[in-house]
Protein backbone atom coordinates (compact mmCIF):
# COMPACT_ATOMS: atom_id res chain seq x y z
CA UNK A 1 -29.43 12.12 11.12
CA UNK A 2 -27.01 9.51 10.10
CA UNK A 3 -23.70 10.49 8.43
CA UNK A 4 -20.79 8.10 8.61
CA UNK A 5 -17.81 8.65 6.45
CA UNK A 6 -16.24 5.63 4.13
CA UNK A 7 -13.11 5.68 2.08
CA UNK A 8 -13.66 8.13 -0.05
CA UNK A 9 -15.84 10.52 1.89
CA UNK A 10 -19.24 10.48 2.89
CA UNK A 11 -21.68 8.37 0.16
CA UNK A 12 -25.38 8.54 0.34
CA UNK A 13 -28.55 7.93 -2.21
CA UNK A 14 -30.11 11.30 -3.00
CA UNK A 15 -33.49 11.78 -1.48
CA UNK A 16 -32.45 9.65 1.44
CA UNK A 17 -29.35 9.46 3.25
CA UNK A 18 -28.12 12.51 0.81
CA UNK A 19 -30.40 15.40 1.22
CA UNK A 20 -30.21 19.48 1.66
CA UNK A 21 -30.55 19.22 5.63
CA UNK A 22 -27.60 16.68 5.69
CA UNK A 23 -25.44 18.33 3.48
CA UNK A 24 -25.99 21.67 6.00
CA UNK A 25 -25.40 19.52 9.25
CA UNK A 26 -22.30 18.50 7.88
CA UNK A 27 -21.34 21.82 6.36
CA UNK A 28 -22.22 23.48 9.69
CA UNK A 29 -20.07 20.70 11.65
CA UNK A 30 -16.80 21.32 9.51
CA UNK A 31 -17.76 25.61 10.07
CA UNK A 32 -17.38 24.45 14.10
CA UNK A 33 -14.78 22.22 14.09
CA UNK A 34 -12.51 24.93 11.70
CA UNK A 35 -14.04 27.44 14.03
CA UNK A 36 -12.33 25.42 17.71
CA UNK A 37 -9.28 24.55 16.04
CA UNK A 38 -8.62 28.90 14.78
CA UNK A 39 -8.25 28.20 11.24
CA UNK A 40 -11.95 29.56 10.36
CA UNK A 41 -10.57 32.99 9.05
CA UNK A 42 -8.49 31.16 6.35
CA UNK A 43 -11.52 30.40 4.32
CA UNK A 44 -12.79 26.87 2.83
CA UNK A 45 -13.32 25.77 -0.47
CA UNK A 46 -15.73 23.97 -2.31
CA UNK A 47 -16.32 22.65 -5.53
CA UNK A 48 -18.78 19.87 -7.54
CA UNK A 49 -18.84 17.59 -10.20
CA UNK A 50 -22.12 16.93 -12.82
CA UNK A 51 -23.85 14.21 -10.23
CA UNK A 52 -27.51 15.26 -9.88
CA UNK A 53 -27.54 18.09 -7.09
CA UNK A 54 -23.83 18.13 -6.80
CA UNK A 55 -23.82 21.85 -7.57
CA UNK A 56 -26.73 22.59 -5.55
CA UNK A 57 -25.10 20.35 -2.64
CA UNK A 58 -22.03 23.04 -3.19
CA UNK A 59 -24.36 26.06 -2.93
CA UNK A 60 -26.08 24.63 0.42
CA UNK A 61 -22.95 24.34 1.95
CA UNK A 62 -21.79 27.59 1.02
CA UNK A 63 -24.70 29.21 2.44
CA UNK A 64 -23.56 27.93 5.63
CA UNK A 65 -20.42 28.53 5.84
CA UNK A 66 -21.14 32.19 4.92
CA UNK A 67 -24.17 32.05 7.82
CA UNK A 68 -21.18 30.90 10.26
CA UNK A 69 -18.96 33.92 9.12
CA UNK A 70 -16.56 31.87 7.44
CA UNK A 71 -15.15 32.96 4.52
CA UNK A 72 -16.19 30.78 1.31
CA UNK A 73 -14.60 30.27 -2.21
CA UNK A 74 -16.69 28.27 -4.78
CA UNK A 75 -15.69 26.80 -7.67
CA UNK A 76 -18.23 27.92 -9.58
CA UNK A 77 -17.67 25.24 -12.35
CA UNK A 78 -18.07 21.42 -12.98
CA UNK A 79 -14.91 20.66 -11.65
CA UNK A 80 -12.29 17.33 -11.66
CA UNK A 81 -11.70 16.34 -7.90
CA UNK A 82 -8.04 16.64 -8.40
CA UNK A 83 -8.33 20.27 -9.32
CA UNK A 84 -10.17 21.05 -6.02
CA UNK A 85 -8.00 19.47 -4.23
CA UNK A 86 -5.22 21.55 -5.77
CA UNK A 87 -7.42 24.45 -5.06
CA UNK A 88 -6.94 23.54 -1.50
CA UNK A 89 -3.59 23.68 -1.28
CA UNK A 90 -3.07 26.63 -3.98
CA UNK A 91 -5.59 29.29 -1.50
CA UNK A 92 -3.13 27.77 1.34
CA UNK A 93 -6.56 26.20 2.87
CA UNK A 94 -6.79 24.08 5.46
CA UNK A 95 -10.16 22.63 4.53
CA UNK A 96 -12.18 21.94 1.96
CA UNK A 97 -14.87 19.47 0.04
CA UNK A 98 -16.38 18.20 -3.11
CA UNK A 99 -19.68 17.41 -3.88
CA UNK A 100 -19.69 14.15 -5.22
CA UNK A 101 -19.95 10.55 -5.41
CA UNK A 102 -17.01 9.65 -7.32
CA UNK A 103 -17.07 6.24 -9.26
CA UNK A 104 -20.80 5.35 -7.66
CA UNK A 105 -23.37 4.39 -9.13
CA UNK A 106 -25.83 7.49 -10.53
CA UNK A 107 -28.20 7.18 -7.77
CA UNK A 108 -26.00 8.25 -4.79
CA UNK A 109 -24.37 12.01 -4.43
CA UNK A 110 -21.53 12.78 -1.45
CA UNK A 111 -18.88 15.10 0.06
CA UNK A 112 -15.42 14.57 0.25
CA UNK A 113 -13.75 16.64 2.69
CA UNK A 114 -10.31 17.86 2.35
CA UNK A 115 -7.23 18.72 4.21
CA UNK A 116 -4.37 21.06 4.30
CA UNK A 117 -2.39 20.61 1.31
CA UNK A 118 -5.35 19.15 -0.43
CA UNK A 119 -4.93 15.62 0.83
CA UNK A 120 -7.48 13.26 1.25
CA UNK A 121 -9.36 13.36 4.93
CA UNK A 122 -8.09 10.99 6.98
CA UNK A 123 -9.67 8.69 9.70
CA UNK A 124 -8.82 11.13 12.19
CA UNK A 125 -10.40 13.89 10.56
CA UNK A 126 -13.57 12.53 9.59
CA UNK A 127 -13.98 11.05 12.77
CA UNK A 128 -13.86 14.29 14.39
CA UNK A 129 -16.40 15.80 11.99
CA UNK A 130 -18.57 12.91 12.96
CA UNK A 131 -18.36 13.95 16.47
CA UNK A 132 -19.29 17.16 15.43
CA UNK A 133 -22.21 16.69 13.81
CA UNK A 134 -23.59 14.09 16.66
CA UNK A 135 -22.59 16.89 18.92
CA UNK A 136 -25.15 19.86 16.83
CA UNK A 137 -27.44 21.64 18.72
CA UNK A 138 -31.43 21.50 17.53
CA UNK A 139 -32.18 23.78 15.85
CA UNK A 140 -32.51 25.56 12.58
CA UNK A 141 -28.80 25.72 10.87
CA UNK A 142 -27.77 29.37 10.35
CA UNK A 143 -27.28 30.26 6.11
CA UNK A 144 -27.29 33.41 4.16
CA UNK A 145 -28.71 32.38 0.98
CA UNK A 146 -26.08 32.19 -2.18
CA UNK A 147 -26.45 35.12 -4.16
CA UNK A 148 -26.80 37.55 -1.20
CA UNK A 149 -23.56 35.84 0.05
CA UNK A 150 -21.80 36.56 -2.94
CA UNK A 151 -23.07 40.18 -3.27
CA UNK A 152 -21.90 40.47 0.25
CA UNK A 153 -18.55 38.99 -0.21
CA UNK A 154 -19.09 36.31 2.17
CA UNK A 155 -19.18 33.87 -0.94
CA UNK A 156 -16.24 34.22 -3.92
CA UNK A 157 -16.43 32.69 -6.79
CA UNK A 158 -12.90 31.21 -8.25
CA UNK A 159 -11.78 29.35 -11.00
CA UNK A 160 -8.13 28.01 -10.42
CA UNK A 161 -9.06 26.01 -13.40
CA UNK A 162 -5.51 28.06 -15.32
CA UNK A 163 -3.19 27.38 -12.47
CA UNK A 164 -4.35 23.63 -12.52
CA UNK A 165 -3.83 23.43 -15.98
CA UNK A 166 -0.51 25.19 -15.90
CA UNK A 167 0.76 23.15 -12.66
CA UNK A 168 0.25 20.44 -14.82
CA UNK A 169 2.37 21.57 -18.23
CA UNK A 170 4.96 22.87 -15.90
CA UNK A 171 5.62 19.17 -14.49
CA UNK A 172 5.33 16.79 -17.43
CA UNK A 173 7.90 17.08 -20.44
CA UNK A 174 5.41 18.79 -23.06
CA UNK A 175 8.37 18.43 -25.86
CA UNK A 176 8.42 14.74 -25.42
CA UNK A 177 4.73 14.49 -26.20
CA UNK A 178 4.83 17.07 -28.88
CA UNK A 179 7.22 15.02 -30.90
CA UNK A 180 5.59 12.21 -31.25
CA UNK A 181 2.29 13.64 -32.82
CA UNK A 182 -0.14 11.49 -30.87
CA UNK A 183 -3.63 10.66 -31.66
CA UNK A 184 -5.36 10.71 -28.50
CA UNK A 185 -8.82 9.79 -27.41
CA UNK A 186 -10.79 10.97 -24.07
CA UNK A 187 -13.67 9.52 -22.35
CA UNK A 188 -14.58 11.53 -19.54
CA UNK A 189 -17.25 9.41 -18.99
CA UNK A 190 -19.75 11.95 -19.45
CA UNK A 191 -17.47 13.44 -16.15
CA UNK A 192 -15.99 16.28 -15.69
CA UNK A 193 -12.15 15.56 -16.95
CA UNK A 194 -12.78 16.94 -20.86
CA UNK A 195 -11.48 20.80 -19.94
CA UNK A 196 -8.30 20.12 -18.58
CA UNK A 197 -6.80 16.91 -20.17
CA UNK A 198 -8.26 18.21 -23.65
CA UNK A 199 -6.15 21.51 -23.01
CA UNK A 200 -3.22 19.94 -21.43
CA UNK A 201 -2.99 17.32 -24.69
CA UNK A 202 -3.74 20.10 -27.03
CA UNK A 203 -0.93 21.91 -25.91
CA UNK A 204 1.16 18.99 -26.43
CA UNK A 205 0.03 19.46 -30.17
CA UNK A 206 -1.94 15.99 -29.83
CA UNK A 207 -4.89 15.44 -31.98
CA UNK A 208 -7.82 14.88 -29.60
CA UNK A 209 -10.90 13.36 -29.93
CA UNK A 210 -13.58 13.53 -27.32
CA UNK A 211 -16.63 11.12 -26.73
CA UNK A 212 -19.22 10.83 -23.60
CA UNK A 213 -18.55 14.27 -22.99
CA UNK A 214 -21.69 15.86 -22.40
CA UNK A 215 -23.65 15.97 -19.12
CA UNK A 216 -25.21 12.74 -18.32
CA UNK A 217 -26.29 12.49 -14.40
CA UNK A 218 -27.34 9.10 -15.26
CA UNK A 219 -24.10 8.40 -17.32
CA UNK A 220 -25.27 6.59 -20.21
CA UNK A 221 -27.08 3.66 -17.96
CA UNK A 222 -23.55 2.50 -16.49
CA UNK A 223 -21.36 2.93 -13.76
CA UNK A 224 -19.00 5.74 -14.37
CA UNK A 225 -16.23 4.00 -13.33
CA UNK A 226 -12.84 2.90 -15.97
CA UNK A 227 -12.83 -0.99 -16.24
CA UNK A 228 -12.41 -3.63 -19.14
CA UNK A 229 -16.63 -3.88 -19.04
CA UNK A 230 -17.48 -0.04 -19.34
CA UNK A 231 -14.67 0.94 -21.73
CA UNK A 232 -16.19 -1.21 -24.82
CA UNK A 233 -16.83 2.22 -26.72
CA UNK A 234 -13.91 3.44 -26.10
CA UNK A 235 -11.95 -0.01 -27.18
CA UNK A 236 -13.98 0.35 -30.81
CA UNK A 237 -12.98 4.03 -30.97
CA UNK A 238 -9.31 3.12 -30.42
CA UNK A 239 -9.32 0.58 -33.11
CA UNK A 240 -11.20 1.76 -35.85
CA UNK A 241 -9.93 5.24 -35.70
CA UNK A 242 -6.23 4.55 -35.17
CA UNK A 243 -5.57 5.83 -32.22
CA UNK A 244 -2.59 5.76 -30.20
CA UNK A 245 -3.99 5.53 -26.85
CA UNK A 246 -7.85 5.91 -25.04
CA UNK A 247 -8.04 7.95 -21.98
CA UNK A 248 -11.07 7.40 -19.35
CA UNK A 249 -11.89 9.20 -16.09
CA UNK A 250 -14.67 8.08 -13.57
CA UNK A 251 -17.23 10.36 -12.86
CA UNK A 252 -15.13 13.09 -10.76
CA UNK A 253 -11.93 12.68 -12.98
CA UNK A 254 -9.68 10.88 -10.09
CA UNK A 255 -9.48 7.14 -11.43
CA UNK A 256 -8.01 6.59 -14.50
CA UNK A 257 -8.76 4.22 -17.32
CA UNK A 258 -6.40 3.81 -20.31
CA UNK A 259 -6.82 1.67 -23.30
CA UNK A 260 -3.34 0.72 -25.58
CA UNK A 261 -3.16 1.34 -29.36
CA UNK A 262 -3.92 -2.11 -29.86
CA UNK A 263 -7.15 -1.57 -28.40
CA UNK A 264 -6.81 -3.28 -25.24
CA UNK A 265 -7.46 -2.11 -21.98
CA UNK A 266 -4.55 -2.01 -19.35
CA UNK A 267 -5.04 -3.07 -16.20
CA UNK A 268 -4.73 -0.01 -13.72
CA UNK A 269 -2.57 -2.73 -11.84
CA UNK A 270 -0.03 -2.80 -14.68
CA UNK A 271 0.01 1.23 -15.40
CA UNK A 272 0.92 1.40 -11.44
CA UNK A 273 3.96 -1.32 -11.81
CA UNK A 274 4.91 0.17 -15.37
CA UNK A 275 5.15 3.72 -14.04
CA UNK A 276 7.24 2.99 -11.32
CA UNK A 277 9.61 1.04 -13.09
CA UNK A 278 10.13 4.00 -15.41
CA UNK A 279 10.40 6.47 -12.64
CA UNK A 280 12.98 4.40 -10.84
CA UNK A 281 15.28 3.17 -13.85
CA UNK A 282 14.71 5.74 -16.54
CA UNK A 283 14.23 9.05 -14.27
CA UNK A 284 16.36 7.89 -11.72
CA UNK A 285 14.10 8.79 -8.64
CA UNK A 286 14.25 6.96 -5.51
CA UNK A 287 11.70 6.42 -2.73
CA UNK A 288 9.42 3.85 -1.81
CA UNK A 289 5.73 2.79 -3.18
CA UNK A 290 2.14 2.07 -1.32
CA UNK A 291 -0.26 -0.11 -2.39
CA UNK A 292 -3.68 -1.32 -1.01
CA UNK A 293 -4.02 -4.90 0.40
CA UNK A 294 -5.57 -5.24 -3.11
CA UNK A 295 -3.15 -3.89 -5.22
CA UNK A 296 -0.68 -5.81 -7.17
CA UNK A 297 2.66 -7.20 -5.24
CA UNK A 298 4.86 -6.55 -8.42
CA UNK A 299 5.18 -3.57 -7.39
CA UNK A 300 6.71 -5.28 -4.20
CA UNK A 301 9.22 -6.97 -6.28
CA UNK A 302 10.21 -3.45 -8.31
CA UNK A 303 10.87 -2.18 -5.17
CA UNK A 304 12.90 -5.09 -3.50
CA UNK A 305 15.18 -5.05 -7.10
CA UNK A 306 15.88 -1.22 -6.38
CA UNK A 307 16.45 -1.74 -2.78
CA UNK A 308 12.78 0.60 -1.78
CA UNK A 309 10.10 -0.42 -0.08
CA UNK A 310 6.47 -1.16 -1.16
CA UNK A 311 4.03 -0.55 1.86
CA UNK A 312 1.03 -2.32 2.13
CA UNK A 313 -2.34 -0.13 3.25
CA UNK A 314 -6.03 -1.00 3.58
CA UNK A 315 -8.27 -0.10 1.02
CA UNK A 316 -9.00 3.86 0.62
CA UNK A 317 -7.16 6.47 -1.11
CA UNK A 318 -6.81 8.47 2.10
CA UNK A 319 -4.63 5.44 3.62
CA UNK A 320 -2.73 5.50 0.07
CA UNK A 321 -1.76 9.53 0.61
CA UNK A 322 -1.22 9.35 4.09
CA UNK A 323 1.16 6.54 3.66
CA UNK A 324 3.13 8.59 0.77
CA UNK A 325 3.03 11.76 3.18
CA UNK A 326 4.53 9.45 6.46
CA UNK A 327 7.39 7.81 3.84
CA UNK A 328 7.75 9.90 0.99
CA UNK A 329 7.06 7.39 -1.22
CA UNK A 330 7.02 8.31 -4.80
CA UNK A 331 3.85 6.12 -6.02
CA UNK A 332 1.00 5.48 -4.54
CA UNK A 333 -2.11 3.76 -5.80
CA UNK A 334 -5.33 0.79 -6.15
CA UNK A 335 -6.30 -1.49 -8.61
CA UNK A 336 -9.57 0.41 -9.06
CA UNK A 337 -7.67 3.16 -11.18
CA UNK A 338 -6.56 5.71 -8.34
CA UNK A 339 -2.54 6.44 -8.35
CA UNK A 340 -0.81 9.90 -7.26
CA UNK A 341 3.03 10.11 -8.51
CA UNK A 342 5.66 11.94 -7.11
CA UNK A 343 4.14 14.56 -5.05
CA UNK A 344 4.81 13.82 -1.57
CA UNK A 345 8.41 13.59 0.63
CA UNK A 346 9.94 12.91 3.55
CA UNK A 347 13.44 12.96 2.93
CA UNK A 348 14.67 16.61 3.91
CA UNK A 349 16.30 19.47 2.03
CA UNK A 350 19.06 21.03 4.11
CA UNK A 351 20.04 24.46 3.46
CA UNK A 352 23.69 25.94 4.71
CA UNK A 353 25.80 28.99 5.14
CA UNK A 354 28.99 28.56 6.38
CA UNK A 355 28.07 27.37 9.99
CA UNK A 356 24.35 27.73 10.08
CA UNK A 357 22.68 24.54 8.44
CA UNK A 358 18.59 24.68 7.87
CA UNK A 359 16.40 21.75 7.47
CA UNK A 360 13.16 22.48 4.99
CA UNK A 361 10.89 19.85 5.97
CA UNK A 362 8.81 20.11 2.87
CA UNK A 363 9.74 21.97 -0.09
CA UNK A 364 8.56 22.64 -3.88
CA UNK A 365 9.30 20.98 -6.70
CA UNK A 366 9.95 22.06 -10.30
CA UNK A 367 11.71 20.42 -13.51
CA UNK A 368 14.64 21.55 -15.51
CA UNK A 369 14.31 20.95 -19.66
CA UNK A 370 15.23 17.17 -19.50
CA UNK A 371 12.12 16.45 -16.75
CA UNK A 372 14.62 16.18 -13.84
CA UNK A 373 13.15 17.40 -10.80
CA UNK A 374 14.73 19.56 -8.96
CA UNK A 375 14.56 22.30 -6.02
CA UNK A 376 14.77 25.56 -6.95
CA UNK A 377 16.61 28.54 -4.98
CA UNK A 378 17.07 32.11 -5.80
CA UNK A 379 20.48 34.14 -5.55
CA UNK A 380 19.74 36.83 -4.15
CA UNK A 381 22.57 39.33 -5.50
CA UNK A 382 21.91 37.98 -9.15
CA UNK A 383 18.06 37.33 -8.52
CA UNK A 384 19.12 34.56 -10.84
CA UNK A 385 17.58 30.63 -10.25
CA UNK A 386 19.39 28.02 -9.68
CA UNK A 387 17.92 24.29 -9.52
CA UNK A 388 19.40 21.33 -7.88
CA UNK A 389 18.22 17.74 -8.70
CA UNK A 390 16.54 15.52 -6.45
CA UNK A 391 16.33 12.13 -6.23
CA UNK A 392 12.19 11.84 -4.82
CA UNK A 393 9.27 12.84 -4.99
CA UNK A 394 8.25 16.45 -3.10
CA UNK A 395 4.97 18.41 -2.40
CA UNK A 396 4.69 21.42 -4.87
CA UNK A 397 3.94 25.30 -3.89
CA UNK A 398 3.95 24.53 -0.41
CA UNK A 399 5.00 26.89 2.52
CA UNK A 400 7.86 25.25 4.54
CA UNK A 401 9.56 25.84 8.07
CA UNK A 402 13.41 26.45 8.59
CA UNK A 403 14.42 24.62 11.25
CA UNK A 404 17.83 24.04 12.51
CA UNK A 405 19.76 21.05 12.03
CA UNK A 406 22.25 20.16 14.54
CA UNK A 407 26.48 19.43 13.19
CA UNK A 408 26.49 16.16 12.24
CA UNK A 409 23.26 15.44 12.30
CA UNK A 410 22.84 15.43 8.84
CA UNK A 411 21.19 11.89 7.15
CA UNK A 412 20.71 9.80 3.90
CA UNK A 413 18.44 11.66 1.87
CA UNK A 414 19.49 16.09 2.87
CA UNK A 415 20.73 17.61 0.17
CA UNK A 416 23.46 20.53 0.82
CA UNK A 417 22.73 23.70 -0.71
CA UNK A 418 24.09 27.14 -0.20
CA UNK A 419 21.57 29.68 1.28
CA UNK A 420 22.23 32.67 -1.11
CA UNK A 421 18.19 34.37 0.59
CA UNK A 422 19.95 34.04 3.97
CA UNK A 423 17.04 32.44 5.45
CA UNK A 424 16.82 32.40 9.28
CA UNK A 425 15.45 29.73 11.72
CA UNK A 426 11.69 30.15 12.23
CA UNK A 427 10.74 31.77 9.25
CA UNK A 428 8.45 30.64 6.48
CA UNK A 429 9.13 30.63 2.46
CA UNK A 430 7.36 29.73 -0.51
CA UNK A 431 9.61 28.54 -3.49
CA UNK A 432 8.06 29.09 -6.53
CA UNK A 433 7.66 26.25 -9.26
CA UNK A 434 8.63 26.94 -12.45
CA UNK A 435 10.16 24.49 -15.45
CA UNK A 436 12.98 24.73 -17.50
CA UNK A 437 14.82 27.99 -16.12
C-alpha cells in the first residue's frame, strides 16, 4: 500500500490510491501510534465533508478505532473542516481526522489528520504515521462494524455543531454587523459551509441568500475551489441582486472566497494584507504575521511599518499554523484562500500574588463589548469576572500549566495580574470564554 502525506493531508483518487483497505491501514496506524504514545484512552474524533465516500471513509475508520478499543466520537454530519478541528480541541483530543479532499478536484477523496488543539498535522506527525503504517503487520485489520459500535458505546455520535457556532458569535462584534443591515450572499460551493455561516450571519440580522448549496459530489463540473474563474455565478448574483458582499468556501469550508459589492472578486492576497492592517491600527493588536513563499510581501511591509515581523514558510497550511504557534503571530495565511486570525500566542500571561508570580503559557481568550480581547479571571470571593486586555492573539478554551516565573525574570509581552483563584504551581485551569461580561 502506498500512503504518503502532502500539505494538506493525505490525497488520493477514489477507487485507487483512496480505497476502504487504505483508509483502515491508516486508521489502524494512528489507533497504534495513539496507543505507544498513552493518549489512546482520550478518544479520537472524526468527521467528513459531502466528497463521494467521505462519510463512508469516516465510518471505516471508526470501525477501527472501536476494533482497537479506542474510544471514537463521530460527527455524524456533513461537517466544515474548521469545525472538526474545533471539535478536536473542544473534547480536549489529542487526535483526530477529516475525510476529505479539500479544494481537489471531484475525483480524489483524503484524510486530514489532526493534532492536539486541533492544529493542522505537522511533518513530524505524519511522518510518524507513515512509519506506522509501513510498519503494519499482515493481516486482516481488526473493526467492529458501525452500528454495533455505537450500540456498544465504542462509537458516539456528536454534534459540536452549537458550540462552533457559538465560539464564533462570542468572538466577532455581532452589534457591528447588525447595524449595518447587510445583504449577504453564500456560495458554499455545493460544500459544506451553508449551516454555520448562514446561522452566524442570520444572527447578525443579515439578509442571506444561499446558492450551490445542495449536495453535488461532482460540484457542478468545476473545481470547488474560490478563485476569480469559479466565482462567475456568484459575481452576477452580487451585481444584479445588490448585494453587499459574496461569500465562497471550497469544498470543506477552509479557503475562503469573497466577492466586493461592486462585484469584483478580491484577491485572497489583499483580504490577508487588509485584515492585518485593521487588526494592527484599528484593534490595536500586536504580533507578527506568516505567509507562504507564495503569499504576498505587503504583508512584509505592514509589518516592518508596525515594527512586527512577517515570516516566510513553505507552502502548506500546517507550516502556516505551526509558524503562528512557534511566534504567536496574529495572521497567518496563502494566496489560495487559507488564513487563521488571532488564535495562537506566544507571548505569556503572568499571574501574581504578592511574592508568588505564575507564568500561563497558553491561555483563553474572550472579548469585552467593544471587541477588545482580553483574558478573563474570576474573583473568587465575589465570583465576579474581571477581563484584562491583551495586545495578541491567544488560543481559546485551552487547558494551561502554572509554572513559576523567577523575580525579575519577567519580559516584553507578560501581563501582571492579581491571582484572586490562588492558583498554585503545577496545576491545570481552564478559563472559560465568554463576551461582553
Amino acid at each position: 500500500m502506498s500512503i504518503e502525506f502532502g500539505t494538506g493531508g493525505w490525497r488520493a483518487i477514489i477507487g485507487d490510491g483512496f480505497t476502504k483497505a487504505n483508509v483502515q491501514h491508516l486508521a489502524y496506524a494512528l489507533a497504534r501510534k495513539m496507543k505507544d504514545e498513552g493518549v489512546a484512552q482520550r478518544g479520537f474524533l472524526i468527521g467528513y465533508d459531502r466528497r463521494f465516500l467521505s462519510k463512508e471513509a469516516a465510518h471505516w475508520a471508526a470501525e477501527v478505532m472501536a476494533g482497537a478499543d479506542v474510544p471514537c466520537m463521530v460527527v455524524e454530519r456533513e461537517a466544515p473542516t474548521p469545525l472538526i478541528m474545533f471539535a478536536v480541541r473542544y473534547y480536549e483530543l489529542s487526535y483526530g481526522m477529516a475525510g476529505t479532499a479539500s479544494h481537489n478536484p471531484a475525483l480524489y477523496n483524503g484524510v486530514k489528520v489532526f493534532t492536539k488543539g486541533g492544529r493542522d498535522a505537522d511533518e513530524t506527525v505524519t511522518a510518524g504515521i507513515e512509519e506506522y503504517i509501513a510498519a503494519l503487520p499482515d493481516g486482516e485489520i481488526p473493526a467492529v462494524p458501525y452500528e454495533e459500535g455505537v450500540r456498544a458505546g465504542r462509537i458516539q455520535v456528536v454534534d459540536p455543531m452549537n458550540a462552533y457556532i457559538d465560539s464564533i458569535i462570542r468572538s466577532v462584534n455581532m452589534d457591528a454587523i447588525r447595524s449595518r443591515g447587510l445583504k449577504v450572499v453564500l456560495d458554499p460551493m455545493y460544500g459544506v459551509s451553508k449551516t454555520a455561516l448562514q446561522t452566524i450571519l442570520i444572527t447578525a440580522r443579515c439578509d442571506v441568500d444561499v446558492i450551490h448549496e445542495r449536495r453535488d459530489a461532482l460540484f457542478g463540473g468545476r473545481l470547488p475551489a474560490p478563485n476569480s474563474k469559479t466565482l462567475i455565478g456568484l459575481q452576477s448574483f452580487v451585481e444584479e441582486n445588490g448585494c453587499d458582499i459574496g461569500i465562497a468556501t471550497d469544498g470543506d469550508a477552509d479557503r475562503l472566497g469573497i466577492i466586493d459589492d461592486r462585484g469584483e472578486f478580491l484577491h485572497p492576497n489583499k483580504i490577508l494584507v487588509l485584515l492585518y492592517y485593521y487588526l494592527l491600527r484599528y484593534k490595536g493588536w500586536h504580533g507578527a504575521a506568516v505567509r507562504n513563499i507564495a503569499t504576498t510581501h505587503l504583508l512584509d511591509a505592514i509589518a516592518a511599518e508596525f515594527g512586527e515581523t512577517c515570516y516566510e514558510v513553505p507552502v502548506g497550511f500546517k507550516y502556516v499554523s505551526g509558524k503562528m504557534a512557534e511566534t504567536g503571530a496574529v495572521i497567518g495565511g496563502e494566496s489560495s484562500g487559507g488564513l487563521i486570525a488571532g488564535i495562537t500566542a506566544k507571548a505569556s500571561i503572568v499571574i501574581g500574588e504578592a511574592s508568588q508570580t505564575f507564568k500561563v503559557s497558553q491561555t483563553a481568550l474572550t472579548a469585552d463589548a467593544e471587541g477588545n480581547v482580553c483574558v478573563a479571571t474570576v474573583d473568587a470571593a465575589t465570583n465576579l469576572v474581571h477581563l484584562i486586555p491583551v495586545t495578541t492573539g491567544v488560543e481559546s478554551d485551552l487547558e494551561v500549566e502554572i509554572l513559576p516565573v523567577e523575580e525579575g525574570a519577567l519580559t516584553e509581552g507578560m501581563l501582571l495580574i492579581p491571582n484572586p483563584a490562588g492558583l498554585a504551581e503545577g496545576m491545570s485551569v481552564t478559563m472559560a470564554q465568554g463576551a461582553g461580561v
